[in-house]
Protein backbone atom coordinates (compact mmCIF):
# COMPACT_ATOMS: atom_id res chain seq x y z
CA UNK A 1 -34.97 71.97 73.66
CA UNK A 2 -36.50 72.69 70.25
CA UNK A 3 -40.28 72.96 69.96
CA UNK A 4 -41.33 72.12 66.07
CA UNK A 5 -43.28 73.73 64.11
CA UNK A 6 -46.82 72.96 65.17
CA UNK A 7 -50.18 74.15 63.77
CA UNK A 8 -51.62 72.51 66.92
CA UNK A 9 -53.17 75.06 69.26
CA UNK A 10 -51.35 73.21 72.06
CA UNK A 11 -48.20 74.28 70.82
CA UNK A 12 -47.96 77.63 72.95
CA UNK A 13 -48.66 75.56 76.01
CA UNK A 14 -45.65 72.86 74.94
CA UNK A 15 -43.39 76.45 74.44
CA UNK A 16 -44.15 77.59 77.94
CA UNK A 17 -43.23 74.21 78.87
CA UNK A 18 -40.11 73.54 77.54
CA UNK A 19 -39.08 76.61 78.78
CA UNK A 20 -39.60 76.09 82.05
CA UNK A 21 -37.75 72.79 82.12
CA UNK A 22 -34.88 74.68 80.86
CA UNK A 23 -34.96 77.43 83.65
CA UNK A 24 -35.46 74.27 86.36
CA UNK A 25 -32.24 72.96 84.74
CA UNK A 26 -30.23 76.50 85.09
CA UNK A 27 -31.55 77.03 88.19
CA UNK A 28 -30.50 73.63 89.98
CA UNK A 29 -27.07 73.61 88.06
CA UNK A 30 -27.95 70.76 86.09
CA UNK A 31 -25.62 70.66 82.99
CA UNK A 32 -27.64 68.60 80.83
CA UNK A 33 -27.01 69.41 76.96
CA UNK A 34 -30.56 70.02 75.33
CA UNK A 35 -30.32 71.18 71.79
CA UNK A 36 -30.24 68.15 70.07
CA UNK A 37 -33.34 66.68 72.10
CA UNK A 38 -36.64 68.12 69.96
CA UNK A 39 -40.77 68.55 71.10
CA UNK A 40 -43.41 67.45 69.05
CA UNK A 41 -46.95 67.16 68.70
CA UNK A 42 -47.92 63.18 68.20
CA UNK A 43 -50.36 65.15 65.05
CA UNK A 44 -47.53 66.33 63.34
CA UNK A 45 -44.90 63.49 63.97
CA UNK A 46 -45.22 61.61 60.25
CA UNK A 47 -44.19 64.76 58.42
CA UNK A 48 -40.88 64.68 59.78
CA UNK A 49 -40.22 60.86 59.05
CA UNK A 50 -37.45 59.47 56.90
CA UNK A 51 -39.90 57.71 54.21
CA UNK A 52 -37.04 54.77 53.77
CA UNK A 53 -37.51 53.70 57.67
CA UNK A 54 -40.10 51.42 58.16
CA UNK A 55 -40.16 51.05 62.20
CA UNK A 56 -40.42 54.57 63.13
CA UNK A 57 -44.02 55.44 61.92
CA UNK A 58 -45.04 52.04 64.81
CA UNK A 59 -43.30 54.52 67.41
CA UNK A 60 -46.78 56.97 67.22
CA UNK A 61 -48.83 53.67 67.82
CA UNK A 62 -46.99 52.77 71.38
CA UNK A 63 -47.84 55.09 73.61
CA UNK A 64 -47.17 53.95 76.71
CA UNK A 65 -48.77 56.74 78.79
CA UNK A 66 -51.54 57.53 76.46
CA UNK A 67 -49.93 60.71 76.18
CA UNK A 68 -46.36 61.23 75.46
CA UNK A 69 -43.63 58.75 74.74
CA UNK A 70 -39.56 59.38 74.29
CA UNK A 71 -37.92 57.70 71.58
CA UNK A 72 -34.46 57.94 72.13
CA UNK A 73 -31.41 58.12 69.23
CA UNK A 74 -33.66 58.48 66.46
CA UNK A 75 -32.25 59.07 63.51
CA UNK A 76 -34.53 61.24 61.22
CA UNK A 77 -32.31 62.66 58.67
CA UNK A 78 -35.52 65.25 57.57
CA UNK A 79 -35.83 66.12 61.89
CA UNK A 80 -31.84 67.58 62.49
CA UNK A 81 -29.60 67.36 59.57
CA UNK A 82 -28.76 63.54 59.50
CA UNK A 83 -27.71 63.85 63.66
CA UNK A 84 -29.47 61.09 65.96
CA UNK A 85 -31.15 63.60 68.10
CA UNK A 86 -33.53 62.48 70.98
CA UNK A 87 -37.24 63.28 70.07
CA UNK A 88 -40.59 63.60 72.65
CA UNK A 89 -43.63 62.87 70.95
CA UNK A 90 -46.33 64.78 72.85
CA UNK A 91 -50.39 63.14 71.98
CA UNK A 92 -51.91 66.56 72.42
CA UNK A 93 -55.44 64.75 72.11
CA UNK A 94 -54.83 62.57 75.02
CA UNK A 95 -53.74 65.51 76.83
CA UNK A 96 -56.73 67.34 76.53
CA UNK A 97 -58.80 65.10 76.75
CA UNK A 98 -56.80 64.44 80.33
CA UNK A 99 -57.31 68.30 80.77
CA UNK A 100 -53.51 68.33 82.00
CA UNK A 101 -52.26 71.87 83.43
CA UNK A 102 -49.26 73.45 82.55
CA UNK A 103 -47.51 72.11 85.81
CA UNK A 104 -48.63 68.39 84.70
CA UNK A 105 -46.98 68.98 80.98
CA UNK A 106 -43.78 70.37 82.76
CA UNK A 107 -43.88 67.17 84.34
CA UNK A 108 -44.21 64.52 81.66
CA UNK A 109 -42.03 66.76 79.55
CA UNK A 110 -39.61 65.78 82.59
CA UNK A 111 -39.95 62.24 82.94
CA UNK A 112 -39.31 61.63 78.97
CA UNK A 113 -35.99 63.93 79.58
CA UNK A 114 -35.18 61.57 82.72
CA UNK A 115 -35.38 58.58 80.23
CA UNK A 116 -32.78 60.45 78.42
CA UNK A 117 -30.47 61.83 81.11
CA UNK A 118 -31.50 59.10 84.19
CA UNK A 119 -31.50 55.94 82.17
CA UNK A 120 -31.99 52.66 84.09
CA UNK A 121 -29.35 50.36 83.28
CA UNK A 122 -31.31 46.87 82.45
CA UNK A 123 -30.59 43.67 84.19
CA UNK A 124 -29.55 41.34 81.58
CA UNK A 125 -32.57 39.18 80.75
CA UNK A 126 -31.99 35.08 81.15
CA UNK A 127 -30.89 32.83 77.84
CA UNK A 128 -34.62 30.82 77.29
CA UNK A 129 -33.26 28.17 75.15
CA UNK A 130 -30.36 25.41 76.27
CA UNK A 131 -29.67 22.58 74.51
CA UNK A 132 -32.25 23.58 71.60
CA UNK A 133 -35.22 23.31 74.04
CA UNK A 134 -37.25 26.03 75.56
CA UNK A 135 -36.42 26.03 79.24
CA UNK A 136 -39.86 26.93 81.24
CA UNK A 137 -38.05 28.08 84.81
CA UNK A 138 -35.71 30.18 82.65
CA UNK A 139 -39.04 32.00 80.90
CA UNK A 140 -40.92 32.73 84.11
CA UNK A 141 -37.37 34.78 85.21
CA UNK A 142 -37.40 36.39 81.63
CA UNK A 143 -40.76 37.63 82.23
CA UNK A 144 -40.32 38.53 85.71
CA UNK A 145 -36.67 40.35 85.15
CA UNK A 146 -38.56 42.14 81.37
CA UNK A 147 -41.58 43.36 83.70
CA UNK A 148 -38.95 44.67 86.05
CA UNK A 149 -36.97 46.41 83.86
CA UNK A 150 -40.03 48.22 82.43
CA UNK A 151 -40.76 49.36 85.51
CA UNK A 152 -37.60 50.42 86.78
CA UNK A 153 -37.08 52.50 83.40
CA UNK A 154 -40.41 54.25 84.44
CA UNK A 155 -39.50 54.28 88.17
CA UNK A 156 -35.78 56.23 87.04
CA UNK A 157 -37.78 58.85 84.46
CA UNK A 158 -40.03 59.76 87.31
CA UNK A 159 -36.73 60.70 89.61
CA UNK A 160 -35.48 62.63 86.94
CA UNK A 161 -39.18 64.92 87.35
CA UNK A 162 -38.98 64.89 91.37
CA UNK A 163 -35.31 66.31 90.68
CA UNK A 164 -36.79 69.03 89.31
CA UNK A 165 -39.55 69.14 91.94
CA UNK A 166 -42.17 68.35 89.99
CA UNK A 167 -43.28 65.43 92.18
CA UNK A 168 -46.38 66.82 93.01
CA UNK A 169 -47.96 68.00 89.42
CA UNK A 170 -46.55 64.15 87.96
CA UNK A 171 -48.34 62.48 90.29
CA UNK A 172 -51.64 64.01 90.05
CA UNK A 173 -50.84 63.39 86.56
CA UNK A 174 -50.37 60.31 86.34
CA UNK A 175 -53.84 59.99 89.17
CA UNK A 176 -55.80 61.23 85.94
CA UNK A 177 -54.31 58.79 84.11
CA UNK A 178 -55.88 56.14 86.29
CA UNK A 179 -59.00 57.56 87.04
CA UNK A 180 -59.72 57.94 83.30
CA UNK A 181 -58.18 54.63 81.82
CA UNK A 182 -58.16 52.67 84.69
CA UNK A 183 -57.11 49.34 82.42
CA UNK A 184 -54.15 50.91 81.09
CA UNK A 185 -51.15 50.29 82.80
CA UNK A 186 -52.64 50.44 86.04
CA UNK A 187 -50.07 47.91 88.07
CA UNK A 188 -47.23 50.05 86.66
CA UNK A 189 -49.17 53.48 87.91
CA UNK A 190 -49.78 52.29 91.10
CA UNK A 191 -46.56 51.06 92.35
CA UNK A 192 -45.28 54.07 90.16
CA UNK A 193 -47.47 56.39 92.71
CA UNK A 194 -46.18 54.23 95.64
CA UNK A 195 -42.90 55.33 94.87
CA UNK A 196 -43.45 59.20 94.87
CA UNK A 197 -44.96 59.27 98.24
């Protein structure tokens, strides 16, 4: 993993990191190519944007967990030469203001690499419209099998942290989460928490 240039003073924590993701991966044999998958700080994240692409500048305002979010395939010809490389947006605000530890980063630098390298494969959601009118059953099942695959997504990321046994500091993580911005997400962190027991 590559750690961009940062002038945030978080960036030495998001070094020490990285690199100990990339020791847990040597040291349980798990072959997973880094190089092309890049760190940076939410702050610094416009600079490095193709000025021609209107979507990606909406990625920095969906943050799902109000402190990092994994975009994956982007392709930012100014981040890596033109090649889609995989890219971790890390909200260093939100994480202090969380006061996450090192062990906590480690982690949610973990679950964006396990929605890179432990992707959920999505049920296919139901067709809505037959015969050119909006079928109701069919849109309660949309919702129900979207909501699911959200959560399974989430659900797969977090096995890719406990892989790297970093159950523990993720879900004390994500127990800040709650306790601070208890309206954000909270269904999704709480069966996410009921999973990691």
């Amino acid at each position: 993993m590559t750690v961009l240039e940062s002038s945030n003073s978080y960036r030495n924590l998001i070094v020490a990191s990285a690199s100990k993701i990339d020791f847990l991966l040597q040291n349980y044999n798990l072959s997973y190519d880094t190089k092309d998958i890049f760190l940076i700080c939410e702050q610094e994240y416009s600079k490095y944007l193709n000025q021609d692409d209107k979507d990606l500048p909406s990625i920095t305002r969906n943050i799902n967990f109000s402190t990092a979010l994994s975009k994956e395939r982007v392709e930012c010809p100014n981040l890596n030469h033109g090649v889609i490389s995989n890219l971790i947006i890390i909200n260093t605000e939100k994480c202090i203001e969380l006061d996450i530890s090192e062990d906590e980063l480690t982690s949610l630098i973990a679950h964006e690499l396990g929605h890179i390298f432990n992707k959920y494969v999505e049920q296919p959601l139901p067709v809505l419209i037959t015969n050119n009118d909006i079928d109701i059953n069919a849109y309660t099942k949309y919702q129900e099998v979207k909501e699911s695959n959200k959560l399974n997504k989430e659900i797969w990321a977090d096995n890719f942290a406990v892989k790297l046994e970093l159950k523990e500091p993720l879900k004390r993580l994500m127990q800040k989460h709650l306790d601070k911005f208890p309206l954000i997400e909270r269904d999704s962190f709480q069966k996410r928490l009921s999973e990691l027991v």
